[in-house]
C-alpha atoms as a PDB file:
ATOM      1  CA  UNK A   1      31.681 125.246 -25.839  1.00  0.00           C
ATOM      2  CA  UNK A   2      32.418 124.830 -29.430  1.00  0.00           C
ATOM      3  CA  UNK A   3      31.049 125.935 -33.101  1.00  0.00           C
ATOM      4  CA  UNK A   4      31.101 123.799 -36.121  1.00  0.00           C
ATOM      5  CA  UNK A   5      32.554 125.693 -38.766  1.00  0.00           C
ATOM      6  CA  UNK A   6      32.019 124.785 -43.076  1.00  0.00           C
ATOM      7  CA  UNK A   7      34.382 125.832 -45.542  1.00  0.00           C
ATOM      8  CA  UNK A   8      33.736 127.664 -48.780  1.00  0.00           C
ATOM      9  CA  UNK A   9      35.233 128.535 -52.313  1.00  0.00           C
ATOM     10  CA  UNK A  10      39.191 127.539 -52.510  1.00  0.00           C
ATOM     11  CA  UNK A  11      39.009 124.866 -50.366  1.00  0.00           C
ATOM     12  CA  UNK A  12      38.383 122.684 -53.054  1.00  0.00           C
ATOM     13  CA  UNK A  13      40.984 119.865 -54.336  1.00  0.00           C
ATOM     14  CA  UNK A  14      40.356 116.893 -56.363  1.00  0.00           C
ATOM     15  CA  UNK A  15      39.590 113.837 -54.620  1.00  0.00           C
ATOM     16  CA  UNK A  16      38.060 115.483 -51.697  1.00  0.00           C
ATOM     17  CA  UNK A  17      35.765 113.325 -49.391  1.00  0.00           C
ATOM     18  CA  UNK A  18      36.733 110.255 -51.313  1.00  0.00           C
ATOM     19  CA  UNK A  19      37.817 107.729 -48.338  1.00  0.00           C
ATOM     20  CA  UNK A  20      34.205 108.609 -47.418  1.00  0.00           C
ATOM     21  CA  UNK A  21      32.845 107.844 -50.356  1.00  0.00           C
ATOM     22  CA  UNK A  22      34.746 104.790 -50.438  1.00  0.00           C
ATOM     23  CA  UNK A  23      34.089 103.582 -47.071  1.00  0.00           C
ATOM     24  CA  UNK A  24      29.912 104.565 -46.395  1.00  0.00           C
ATOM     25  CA  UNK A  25      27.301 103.655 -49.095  1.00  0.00           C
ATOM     26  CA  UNK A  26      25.009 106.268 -47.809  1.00  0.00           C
ATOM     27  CA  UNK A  27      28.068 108.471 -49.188  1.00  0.00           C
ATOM     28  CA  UNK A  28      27.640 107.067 -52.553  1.00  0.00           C
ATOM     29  CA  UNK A  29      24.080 107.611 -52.511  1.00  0.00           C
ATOM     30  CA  UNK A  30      24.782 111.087 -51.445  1.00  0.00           C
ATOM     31  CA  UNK A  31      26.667 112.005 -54.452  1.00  0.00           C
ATOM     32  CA  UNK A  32      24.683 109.731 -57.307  1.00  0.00           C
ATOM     33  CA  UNK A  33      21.686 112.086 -55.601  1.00  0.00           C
ATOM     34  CA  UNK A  34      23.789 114.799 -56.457  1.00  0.00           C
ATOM     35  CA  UNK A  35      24.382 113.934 -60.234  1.00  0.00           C
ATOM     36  CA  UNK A  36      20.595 112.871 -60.559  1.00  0.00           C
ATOM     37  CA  UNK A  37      19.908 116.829 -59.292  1.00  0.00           C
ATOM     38  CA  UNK A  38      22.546 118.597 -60.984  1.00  0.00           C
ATOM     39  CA  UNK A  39      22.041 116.396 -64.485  1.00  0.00           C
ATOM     40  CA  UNK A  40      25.455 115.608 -64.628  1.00  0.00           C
ATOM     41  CA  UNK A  41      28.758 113.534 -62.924  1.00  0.00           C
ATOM     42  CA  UNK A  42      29.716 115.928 -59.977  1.00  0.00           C
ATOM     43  CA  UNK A  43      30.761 112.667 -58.369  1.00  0.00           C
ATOM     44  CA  UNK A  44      33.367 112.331 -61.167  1.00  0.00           C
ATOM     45  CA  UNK A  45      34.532 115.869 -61.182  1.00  0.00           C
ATOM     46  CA  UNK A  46      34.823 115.725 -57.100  1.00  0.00           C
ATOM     47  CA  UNK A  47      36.890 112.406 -57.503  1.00  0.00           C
ATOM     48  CA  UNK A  48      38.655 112.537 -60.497  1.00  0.00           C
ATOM     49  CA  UNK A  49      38.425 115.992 -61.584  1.00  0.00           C
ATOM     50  CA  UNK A  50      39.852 117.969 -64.187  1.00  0.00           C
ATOM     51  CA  UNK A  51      40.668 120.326 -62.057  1.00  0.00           C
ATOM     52  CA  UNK A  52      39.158 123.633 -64.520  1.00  0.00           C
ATOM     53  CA  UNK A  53      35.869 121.819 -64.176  1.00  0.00           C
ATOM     54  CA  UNK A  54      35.797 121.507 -60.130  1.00  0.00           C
ATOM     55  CA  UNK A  55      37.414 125.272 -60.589  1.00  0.00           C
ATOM     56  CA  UNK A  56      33.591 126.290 -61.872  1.00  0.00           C
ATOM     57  CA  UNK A  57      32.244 128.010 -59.553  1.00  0.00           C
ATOM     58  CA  UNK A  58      28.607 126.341 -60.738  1.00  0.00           C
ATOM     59  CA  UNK A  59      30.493 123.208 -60.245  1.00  0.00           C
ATOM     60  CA  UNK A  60      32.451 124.064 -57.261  1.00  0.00           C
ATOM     61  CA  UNK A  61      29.523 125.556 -54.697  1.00  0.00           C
ATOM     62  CA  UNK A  62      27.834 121.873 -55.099  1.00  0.00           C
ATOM     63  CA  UNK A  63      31.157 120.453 -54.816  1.00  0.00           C
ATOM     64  CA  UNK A  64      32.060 121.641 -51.208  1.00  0.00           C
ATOM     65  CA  UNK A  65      28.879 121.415 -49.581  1.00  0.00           C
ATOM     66  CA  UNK A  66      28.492 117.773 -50.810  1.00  0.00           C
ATOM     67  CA  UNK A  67      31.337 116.985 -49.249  1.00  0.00           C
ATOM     68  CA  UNK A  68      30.694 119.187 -46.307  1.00  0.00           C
ATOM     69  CA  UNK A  69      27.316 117.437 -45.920  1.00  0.00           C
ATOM     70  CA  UNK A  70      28.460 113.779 -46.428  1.00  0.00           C
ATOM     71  CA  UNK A  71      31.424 114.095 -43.801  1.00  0.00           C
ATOM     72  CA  UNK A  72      28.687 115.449 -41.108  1.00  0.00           C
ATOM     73  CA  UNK A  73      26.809 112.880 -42.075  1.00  0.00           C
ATOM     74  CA  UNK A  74      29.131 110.139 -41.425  1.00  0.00           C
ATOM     75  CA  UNK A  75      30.196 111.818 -37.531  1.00  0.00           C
ATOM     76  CA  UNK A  76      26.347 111.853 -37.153  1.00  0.00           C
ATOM     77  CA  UNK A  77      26.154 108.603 -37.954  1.00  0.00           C
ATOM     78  CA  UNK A  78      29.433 106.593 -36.517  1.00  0.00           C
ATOM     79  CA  UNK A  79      30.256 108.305 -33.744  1.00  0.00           C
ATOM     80  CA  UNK A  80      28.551 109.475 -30.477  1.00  0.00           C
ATOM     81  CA  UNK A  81      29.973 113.086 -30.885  1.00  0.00           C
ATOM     82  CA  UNK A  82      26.673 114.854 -30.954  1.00  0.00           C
ATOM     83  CA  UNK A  83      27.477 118.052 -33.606  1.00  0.00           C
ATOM     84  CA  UNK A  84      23.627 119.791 -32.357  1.00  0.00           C
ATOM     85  CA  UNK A  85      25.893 120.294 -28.728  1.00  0.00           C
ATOM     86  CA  UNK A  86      27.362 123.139 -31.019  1.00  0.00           C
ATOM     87  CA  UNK A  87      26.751 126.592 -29.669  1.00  0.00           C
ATOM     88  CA  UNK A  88      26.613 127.952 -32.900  1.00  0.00           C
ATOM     89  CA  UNK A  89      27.284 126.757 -36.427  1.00  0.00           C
ATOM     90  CA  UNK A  90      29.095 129.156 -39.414  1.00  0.00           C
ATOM     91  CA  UNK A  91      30.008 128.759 -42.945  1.00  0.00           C
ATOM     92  CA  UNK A  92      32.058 131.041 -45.013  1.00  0.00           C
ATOM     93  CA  UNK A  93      30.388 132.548 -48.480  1.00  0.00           C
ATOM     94  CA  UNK A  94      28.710 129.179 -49.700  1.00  0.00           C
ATOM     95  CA  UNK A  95      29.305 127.372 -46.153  1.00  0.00           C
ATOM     96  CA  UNK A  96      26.176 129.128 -44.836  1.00  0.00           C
ATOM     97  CA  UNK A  97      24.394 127.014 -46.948  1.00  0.00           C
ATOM     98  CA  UNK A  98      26.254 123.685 -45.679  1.00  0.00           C
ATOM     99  CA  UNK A  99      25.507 125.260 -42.170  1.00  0.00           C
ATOM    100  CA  UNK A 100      21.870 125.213 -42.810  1.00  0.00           C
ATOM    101  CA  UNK A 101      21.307 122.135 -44.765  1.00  0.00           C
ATOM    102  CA  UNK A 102      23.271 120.660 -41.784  1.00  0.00           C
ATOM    103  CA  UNK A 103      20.973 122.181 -38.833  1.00  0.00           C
ATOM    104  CA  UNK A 104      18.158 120.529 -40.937  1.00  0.00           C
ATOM    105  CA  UNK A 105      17.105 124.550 -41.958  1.00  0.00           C
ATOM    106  CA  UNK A 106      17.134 123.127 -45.436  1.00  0.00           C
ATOM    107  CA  UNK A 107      16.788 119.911 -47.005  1.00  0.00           C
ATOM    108  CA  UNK A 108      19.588 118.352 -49.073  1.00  0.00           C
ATOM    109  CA  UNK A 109      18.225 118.453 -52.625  1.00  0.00           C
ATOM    110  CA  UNK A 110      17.383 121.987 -52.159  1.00  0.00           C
ATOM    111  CA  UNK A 111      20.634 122.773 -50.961  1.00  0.00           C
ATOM    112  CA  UNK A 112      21.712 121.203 -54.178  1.00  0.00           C
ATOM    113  CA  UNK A 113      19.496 123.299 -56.238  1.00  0.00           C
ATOM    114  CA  UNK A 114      20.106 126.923 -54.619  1.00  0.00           C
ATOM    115  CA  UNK A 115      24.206 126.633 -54.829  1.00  0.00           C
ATOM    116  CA  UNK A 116      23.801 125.085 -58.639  1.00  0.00           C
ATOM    117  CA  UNK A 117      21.627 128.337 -59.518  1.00  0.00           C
ATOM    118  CA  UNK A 118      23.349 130.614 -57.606  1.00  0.00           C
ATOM    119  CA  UNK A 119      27.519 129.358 -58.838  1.00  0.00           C
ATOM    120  CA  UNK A 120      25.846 129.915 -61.871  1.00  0.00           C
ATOM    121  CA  UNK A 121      24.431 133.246 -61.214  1.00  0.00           C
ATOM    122  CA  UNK A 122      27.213 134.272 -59.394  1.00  0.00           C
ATOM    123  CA  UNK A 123      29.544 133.492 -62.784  1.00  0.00           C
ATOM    124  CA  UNK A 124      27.182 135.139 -65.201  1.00  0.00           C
ATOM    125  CA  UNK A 125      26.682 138.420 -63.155  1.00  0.00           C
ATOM    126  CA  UNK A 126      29.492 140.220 -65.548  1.00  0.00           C
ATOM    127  CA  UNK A 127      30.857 139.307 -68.593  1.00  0.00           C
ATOM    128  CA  UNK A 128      33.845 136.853 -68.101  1.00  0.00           C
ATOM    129  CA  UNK A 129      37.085 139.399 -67.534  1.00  0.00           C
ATOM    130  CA  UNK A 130      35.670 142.389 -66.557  1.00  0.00           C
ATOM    131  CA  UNK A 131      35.833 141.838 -62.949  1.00  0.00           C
ATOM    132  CA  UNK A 132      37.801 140.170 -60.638  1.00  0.00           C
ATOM    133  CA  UNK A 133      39.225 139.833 -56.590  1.00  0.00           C
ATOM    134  CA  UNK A 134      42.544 140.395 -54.991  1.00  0.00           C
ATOM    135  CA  UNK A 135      43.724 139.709 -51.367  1.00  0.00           C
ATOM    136  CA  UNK A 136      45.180 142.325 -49.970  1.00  0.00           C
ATOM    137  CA  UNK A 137      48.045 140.920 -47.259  1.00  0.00           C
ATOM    138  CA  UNK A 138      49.050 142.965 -43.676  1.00  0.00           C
ATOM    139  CA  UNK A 139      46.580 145.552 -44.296  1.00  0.00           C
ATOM    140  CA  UNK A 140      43.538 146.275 -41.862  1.00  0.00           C
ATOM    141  CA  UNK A 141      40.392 146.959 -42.965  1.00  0.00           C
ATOM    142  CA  UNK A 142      40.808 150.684 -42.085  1.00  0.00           C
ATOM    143  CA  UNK A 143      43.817 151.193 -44.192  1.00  0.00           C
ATOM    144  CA  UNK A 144      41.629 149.837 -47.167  1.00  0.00           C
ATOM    145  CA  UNK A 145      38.642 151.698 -46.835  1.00  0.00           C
ATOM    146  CA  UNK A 146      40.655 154.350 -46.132  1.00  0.00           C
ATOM    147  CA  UNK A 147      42.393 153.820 -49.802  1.00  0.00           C
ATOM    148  CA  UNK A 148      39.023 153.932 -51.463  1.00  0.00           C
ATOM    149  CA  UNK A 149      37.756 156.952 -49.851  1.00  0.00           C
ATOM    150  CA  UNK A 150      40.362 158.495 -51.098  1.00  0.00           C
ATOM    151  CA  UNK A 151      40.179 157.614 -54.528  1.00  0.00           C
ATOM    152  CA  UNK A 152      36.492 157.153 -54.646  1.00  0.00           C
ATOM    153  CA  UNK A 153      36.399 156.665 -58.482  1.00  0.00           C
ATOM    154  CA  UNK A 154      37.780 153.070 -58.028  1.00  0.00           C
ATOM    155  CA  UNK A 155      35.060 150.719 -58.844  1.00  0.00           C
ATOM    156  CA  UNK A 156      36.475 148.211 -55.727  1.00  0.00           C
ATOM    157  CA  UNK A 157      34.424 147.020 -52.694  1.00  0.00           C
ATOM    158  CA  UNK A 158      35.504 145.072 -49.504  1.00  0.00           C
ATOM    159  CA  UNK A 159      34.332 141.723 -50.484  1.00  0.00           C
ATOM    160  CA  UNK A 160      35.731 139.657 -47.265  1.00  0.00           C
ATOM    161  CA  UNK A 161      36.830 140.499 -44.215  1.00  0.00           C
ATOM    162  CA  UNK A 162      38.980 137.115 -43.168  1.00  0.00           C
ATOM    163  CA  UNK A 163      40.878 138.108 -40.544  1.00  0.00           C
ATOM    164  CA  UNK A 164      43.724 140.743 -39.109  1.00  0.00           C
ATOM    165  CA  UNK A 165      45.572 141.207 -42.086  1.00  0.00           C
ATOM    166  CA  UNK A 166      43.896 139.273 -45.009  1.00  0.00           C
ATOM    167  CA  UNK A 167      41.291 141.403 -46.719  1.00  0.00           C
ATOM    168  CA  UNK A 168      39.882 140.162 -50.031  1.00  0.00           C
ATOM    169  CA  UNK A 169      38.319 142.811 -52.476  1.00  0.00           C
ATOM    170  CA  UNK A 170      36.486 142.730 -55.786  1.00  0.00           C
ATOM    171  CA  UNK A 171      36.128 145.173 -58.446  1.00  0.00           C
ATOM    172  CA  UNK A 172      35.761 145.554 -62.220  1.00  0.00           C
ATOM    173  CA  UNK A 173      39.277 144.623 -64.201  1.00  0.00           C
ATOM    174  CA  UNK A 174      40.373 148.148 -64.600  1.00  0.00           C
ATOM    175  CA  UNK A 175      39.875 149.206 -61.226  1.00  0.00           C
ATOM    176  CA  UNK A 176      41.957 146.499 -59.142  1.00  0.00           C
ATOM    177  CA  UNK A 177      44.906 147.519 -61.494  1.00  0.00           C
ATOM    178  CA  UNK A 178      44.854 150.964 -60.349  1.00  0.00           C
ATOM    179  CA  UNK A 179      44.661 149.464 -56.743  1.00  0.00           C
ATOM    180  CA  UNK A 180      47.692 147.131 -57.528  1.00  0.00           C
ATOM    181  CA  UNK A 181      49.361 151.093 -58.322  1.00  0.00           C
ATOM    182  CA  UNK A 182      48.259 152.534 -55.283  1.00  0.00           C
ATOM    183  CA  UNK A 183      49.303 149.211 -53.074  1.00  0.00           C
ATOM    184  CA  UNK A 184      52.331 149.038 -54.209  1.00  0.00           C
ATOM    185  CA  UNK A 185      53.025 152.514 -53.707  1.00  0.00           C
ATOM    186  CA  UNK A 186      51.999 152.039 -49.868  1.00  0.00           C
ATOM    187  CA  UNK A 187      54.295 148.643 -49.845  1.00  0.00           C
ATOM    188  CA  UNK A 188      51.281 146.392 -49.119  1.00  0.00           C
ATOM    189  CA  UNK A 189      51.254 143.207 -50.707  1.00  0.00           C
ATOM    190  CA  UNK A 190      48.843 141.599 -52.602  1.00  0.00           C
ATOM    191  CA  UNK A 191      47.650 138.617 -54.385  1.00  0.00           C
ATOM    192  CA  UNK A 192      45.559 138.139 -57.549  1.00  0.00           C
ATOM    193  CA  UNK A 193      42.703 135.244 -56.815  1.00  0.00           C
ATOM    194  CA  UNK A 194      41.849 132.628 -59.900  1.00  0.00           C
ATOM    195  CA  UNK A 195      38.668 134.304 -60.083  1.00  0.00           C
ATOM    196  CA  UNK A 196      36.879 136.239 -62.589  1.00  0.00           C
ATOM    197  CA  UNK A 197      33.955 137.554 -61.056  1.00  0.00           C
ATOM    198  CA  UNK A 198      33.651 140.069 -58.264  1.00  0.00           C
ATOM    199  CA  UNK A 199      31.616 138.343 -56.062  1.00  0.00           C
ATOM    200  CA  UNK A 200      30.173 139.890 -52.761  1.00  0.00           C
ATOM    201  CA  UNK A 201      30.412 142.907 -54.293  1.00  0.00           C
ATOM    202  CA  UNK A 202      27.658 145.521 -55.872  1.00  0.00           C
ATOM    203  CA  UNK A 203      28.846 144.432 -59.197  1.00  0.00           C
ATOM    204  CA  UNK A 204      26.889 141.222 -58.060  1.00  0.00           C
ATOM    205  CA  UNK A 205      23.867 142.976 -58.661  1.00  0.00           C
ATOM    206  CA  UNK A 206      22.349 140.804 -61.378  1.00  0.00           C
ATOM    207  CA  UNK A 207      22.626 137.666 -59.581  1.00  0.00           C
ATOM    208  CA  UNK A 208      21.243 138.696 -56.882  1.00  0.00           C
ATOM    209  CA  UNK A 209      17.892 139.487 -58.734  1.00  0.00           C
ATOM    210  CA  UNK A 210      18.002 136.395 -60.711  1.00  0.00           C
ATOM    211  CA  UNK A 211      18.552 134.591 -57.194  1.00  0.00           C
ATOM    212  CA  UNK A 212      15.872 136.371 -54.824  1.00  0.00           C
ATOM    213  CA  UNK A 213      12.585 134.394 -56.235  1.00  0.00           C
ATOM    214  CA  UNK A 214      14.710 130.743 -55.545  1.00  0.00           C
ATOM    215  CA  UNK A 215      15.814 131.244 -52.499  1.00  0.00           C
ATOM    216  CA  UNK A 216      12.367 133.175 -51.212  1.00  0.00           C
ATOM    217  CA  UNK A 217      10.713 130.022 -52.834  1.00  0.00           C
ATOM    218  CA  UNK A 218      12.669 127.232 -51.099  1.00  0.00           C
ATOM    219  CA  UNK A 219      11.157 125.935 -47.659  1.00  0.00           C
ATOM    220  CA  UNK A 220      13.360 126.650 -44.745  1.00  0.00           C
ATOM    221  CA  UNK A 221      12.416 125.972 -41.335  1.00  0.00           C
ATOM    222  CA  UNK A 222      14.697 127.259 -38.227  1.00  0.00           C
ATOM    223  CA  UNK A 223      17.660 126.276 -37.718  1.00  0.00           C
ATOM    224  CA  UNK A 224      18.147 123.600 -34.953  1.00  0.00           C
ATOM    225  CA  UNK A 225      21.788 125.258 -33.710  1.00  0.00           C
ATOM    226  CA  UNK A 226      21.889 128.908 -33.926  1.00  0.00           C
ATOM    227  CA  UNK A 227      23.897 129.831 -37.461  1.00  0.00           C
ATOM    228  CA  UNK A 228      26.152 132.726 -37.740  1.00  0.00           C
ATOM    229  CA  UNK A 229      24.812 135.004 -40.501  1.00  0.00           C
ATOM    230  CA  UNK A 230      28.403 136.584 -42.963  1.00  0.00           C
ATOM    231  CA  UNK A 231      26.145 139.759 -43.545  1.00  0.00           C
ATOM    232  CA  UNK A 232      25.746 140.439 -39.938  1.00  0.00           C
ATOM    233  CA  UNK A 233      28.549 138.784 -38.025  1.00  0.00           C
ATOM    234  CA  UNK A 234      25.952 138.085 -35.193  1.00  0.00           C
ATOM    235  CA  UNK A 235      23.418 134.718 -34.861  1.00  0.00           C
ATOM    236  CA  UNK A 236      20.446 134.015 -36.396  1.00  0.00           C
ATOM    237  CA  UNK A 237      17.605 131.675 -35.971  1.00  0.00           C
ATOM    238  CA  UNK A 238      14.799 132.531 -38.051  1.00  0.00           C
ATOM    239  CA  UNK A 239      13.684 130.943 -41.134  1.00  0.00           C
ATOM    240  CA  UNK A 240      12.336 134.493 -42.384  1.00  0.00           C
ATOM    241  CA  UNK A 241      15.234 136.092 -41.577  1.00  0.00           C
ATOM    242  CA  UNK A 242      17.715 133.491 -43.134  1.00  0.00           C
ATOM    243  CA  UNK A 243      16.342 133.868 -46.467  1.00  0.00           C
ATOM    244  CA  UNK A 244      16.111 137.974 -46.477  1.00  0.00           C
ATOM    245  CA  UNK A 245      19.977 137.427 -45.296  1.00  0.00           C
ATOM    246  CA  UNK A 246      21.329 134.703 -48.112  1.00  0.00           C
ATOM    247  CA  UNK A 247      19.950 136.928 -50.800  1.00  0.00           C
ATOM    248  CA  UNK A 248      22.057 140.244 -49.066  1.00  0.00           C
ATOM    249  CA  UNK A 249      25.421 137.763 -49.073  1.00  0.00           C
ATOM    250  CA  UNK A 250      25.599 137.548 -52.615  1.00  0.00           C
ATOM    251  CA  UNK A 251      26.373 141.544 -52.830  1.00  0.00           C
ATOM    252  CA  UNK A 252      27.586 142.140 -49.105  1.00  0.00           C
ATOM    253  CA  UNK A 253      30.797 141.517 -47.133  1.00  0.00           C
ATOM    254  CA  UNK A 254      31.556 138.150 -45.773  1.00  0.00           C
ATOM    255  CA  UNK A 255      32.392 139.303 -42.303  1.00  0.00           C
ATOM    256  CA  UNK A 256      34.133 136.330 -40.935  1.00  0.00           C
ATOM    257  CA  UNK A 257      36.534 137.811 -38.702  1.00  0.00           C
ATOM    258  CA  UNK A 258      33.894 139.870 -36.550  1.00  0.00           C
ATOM    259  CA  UNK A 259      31.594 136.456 -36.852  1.00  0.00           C
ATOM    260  CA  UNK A 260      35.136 134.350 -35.099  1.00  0.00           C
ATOM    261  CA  UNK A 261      34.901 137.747 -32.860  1.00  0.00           C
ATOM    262  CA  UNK A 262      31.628 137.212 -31.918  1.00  0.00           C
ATOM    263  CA  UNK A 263      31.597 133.291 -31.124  1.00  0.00           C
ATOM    264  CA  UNK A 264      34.416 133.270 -29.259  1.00  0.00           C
ATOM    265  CA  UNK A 265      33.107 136.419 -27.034  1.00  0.00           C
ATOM    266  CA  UNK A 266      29.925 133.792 -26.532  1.00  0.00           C
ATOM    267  CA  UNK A 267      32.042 131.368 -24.781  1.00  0.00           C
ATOM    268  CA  UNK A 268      33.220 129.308 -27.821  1.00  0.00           C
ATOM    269  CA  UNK A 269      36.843 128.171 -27.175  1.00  0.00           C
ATOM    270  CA  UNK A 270      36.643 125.240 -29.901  1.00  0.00           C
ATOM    271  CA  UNK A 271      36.541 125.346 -33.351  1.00  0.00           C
ATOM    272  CA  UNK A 272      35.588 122.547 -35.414  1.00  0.00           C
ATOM    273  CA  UNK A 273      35.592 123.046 -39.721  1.00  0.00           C
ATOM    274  CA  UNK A 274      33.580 119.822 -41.483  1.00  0.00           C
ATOM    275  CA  UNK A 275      34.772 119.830 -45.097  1.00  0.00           C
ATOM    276  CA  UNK A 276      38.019 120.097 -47.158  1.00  0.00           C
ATOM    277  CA  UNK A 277      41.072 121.742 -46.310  1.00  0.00           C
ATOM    278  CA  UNK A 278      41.451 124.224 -43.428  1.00  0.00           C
ATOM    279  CA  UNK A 279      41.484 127.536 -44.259  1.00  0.00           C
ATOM    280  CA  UNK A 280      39.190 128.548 -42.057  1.00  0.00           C
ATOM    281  CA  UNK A 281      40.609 126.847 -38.903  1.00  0.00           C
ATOM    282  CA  UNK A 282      44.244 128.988 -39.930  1.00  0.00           C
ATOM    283  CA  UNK A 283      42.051 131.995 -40.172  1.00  0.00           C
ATOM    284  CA  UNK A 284      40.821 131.356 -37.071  1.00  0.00           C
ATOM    285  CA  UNK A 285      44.354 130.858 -35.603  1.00  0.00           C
ATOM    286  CA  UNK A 286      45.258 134.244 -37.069  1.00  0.00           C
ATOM    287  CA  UNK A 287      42.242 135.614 -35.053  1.00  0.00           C
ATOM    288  CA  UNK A 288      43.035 133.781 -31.748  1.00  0.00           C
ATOM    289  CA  UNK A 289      45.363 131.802 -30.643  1.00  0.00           C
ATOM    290  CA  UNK A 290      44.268 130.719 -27.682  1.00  0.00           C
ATOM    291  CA  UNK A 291      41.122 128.707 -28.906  1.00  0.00           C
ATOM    292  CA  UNK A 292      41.095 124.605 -30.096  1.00  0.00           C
ATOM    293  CA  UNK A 293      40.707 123.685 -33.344  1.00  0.00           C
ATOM    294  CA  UNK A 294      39.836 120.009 -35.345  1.00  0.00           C
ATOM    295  CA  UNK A 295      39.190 119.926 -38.841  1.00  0.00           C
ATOM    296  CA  UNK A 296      37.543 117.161 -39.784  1.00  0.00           C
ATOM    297  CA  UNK A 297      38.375 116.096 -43.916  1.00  0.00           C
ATOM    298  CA  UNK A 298      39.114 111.823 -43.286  1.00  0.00           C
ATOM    299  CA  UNK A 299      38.995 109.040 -41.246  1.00  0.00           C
ATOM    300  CA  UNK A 300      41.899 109.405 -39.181  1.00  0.00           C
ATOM    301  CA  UNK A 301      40.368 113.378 -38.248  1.00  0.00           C
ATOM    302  CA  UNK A 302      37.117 111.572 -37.059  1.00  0.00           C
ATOM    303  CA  UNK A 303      38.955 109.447 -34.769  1.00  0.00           C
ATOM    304  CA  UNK A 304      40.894 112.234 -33.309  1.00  0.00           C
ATOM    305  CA  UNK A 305      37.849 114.352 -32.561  1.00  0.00           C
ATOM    306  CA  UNK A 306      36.387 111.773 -31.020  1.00  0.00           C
ATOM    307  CA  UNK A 307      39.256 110.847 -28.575  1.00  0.00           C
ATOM    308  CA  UNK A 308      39.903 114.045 -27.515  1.00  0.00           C
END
């Protein structure tokens, strides 16, 4: 049994997706949909960059899930590998959205829509500076809430939960440098992320409320392959539910490595992660071993899935 799995934020490089673009006009007519939606050249950006603009998170939440979308599309449509055999699907952060739109829960322009408002919510929820995220390296997640109990004046929340030893937290600016103090006093490394906002985080507060009406407005219908909710870690199926749950992910953990947990205790021994990069399938290694992995980002992928 397997899960289709859909990347999120950081797994974007320029020139993602473009031998598909190249090679499928339906792919082309993907992205020029996108520009016509968006009001400006996300093609462009995607294939040609600069890289600060595809760095946007406005820009960047589009970015991936295009991509996402058009390389589903093109196993959907070229091969015989039928992707609704999937147990379950997941996507990390913004890949829930690329998880829906891709079990037909959502339409593609809406898609579009919901990840333009919400990168830009999500940007906009604190002045640029004041907050921030930091992955904390060969620490479990009971060592770090641990740390904040103790030193409960630290304005710094759990903001993913990745996998046995890579915990990523946000907090305002001055807080995460009194973490970076207390880390380094306990020897555990960290890493400061090329973000500057805290998201999935309480600090997300404001976009959350600017985001609520959108996403309660768009028309979802249920999912046809159960999807993997990050708030709960457990499946979900529900239109209703699905929309009460995207509007908690903005301010609550992504809980990937319980979600991995959890599909693999259903009988899922095969991964599969549709978009760019593979961060997820080596945080999936990191969780298990013992399961298969594909990641599917060109031509040459698509014609190793389907051989094996």
């Amino acid at each position: 049994m397997f899960s289709v799995l859909f990347p999120g934020q950081g797994s974007q490089i320029i020139g993602m997706g473009k031998e598909f673009y190249e090679n499928f006009d339906y792919v082309k007519n993907y992205f020029s949909q996108a520009d016509e939606i968006l009001k400006k050249k996300l093609s462009h950006i995607i294939l040609e960059g600069p890289r600060d603009e595809l760095n946007q998170t406005e820009n960047t939440q589009p970015a991936i899930f295009l991509v996402s979308f058009a390389i589903f599309k093109v196993l959907e449509k070229e091969t015989e590998f039928n992707l609704f055999d999937a147990k379950f699907y997941a996507g990390h952060s913004l890949g829930e959205y690329s998880a829906l739109c891709c079990a037909d829960s959502i339409n593609f322009e809406q898609t579009i829509e919901l990840l333009k408002s919400r990168g830009k919510a999500m940007q906009n929820a604190m002045p640029n500076g004041e907050g921030g995220m930091m992955a904390i390296l060969g620490a479990d997640i009971e060592t770090i809430n641990e740390i904040f109990k103790e030193n409960n004046q630290l304005q710094c929340y759990v903001a993913n939960d990745n996998s046995a030893g890579q915990i990523v937290v946000s907090g305002k600016t001055s807080s995460l440098h009194k973490l970076e103090n207390l880390l380094t006093e306990k020897k555990i490394k960290f890493v400061k992320l090329p973000v500057s906002a805290p998201f999935h985080s309480p600090l997300m507060r404001n976009a959350t409320l600017e985001m609520q009406n959108k996403i309660n407005d768009a028309i979802f219908s249920n999912p046809k392959v159960n999807i993997i909710s990050n708030v709960t870690a457990n499946p979900e199926n529900k239109s209703e539910n699905i929309k009460q749950l995207l509007i908690q992910q903005i301010e609550k953990p992504v809980r990937w490595r319980e979600s991995v947990i959890n599909m693999i205790n259903h009988g899922i021994n095969r991964f599969i992660e549709i978009g760019p990069g593979k961060v997820l399938s080596g945080l999936v290694k990191r969780i298990d071993r013992n399961v298969k992995l594909n990641q599917v980002n060109n031509l040459i992928d698509i014609k190793n899935l389907t051989n094996d």
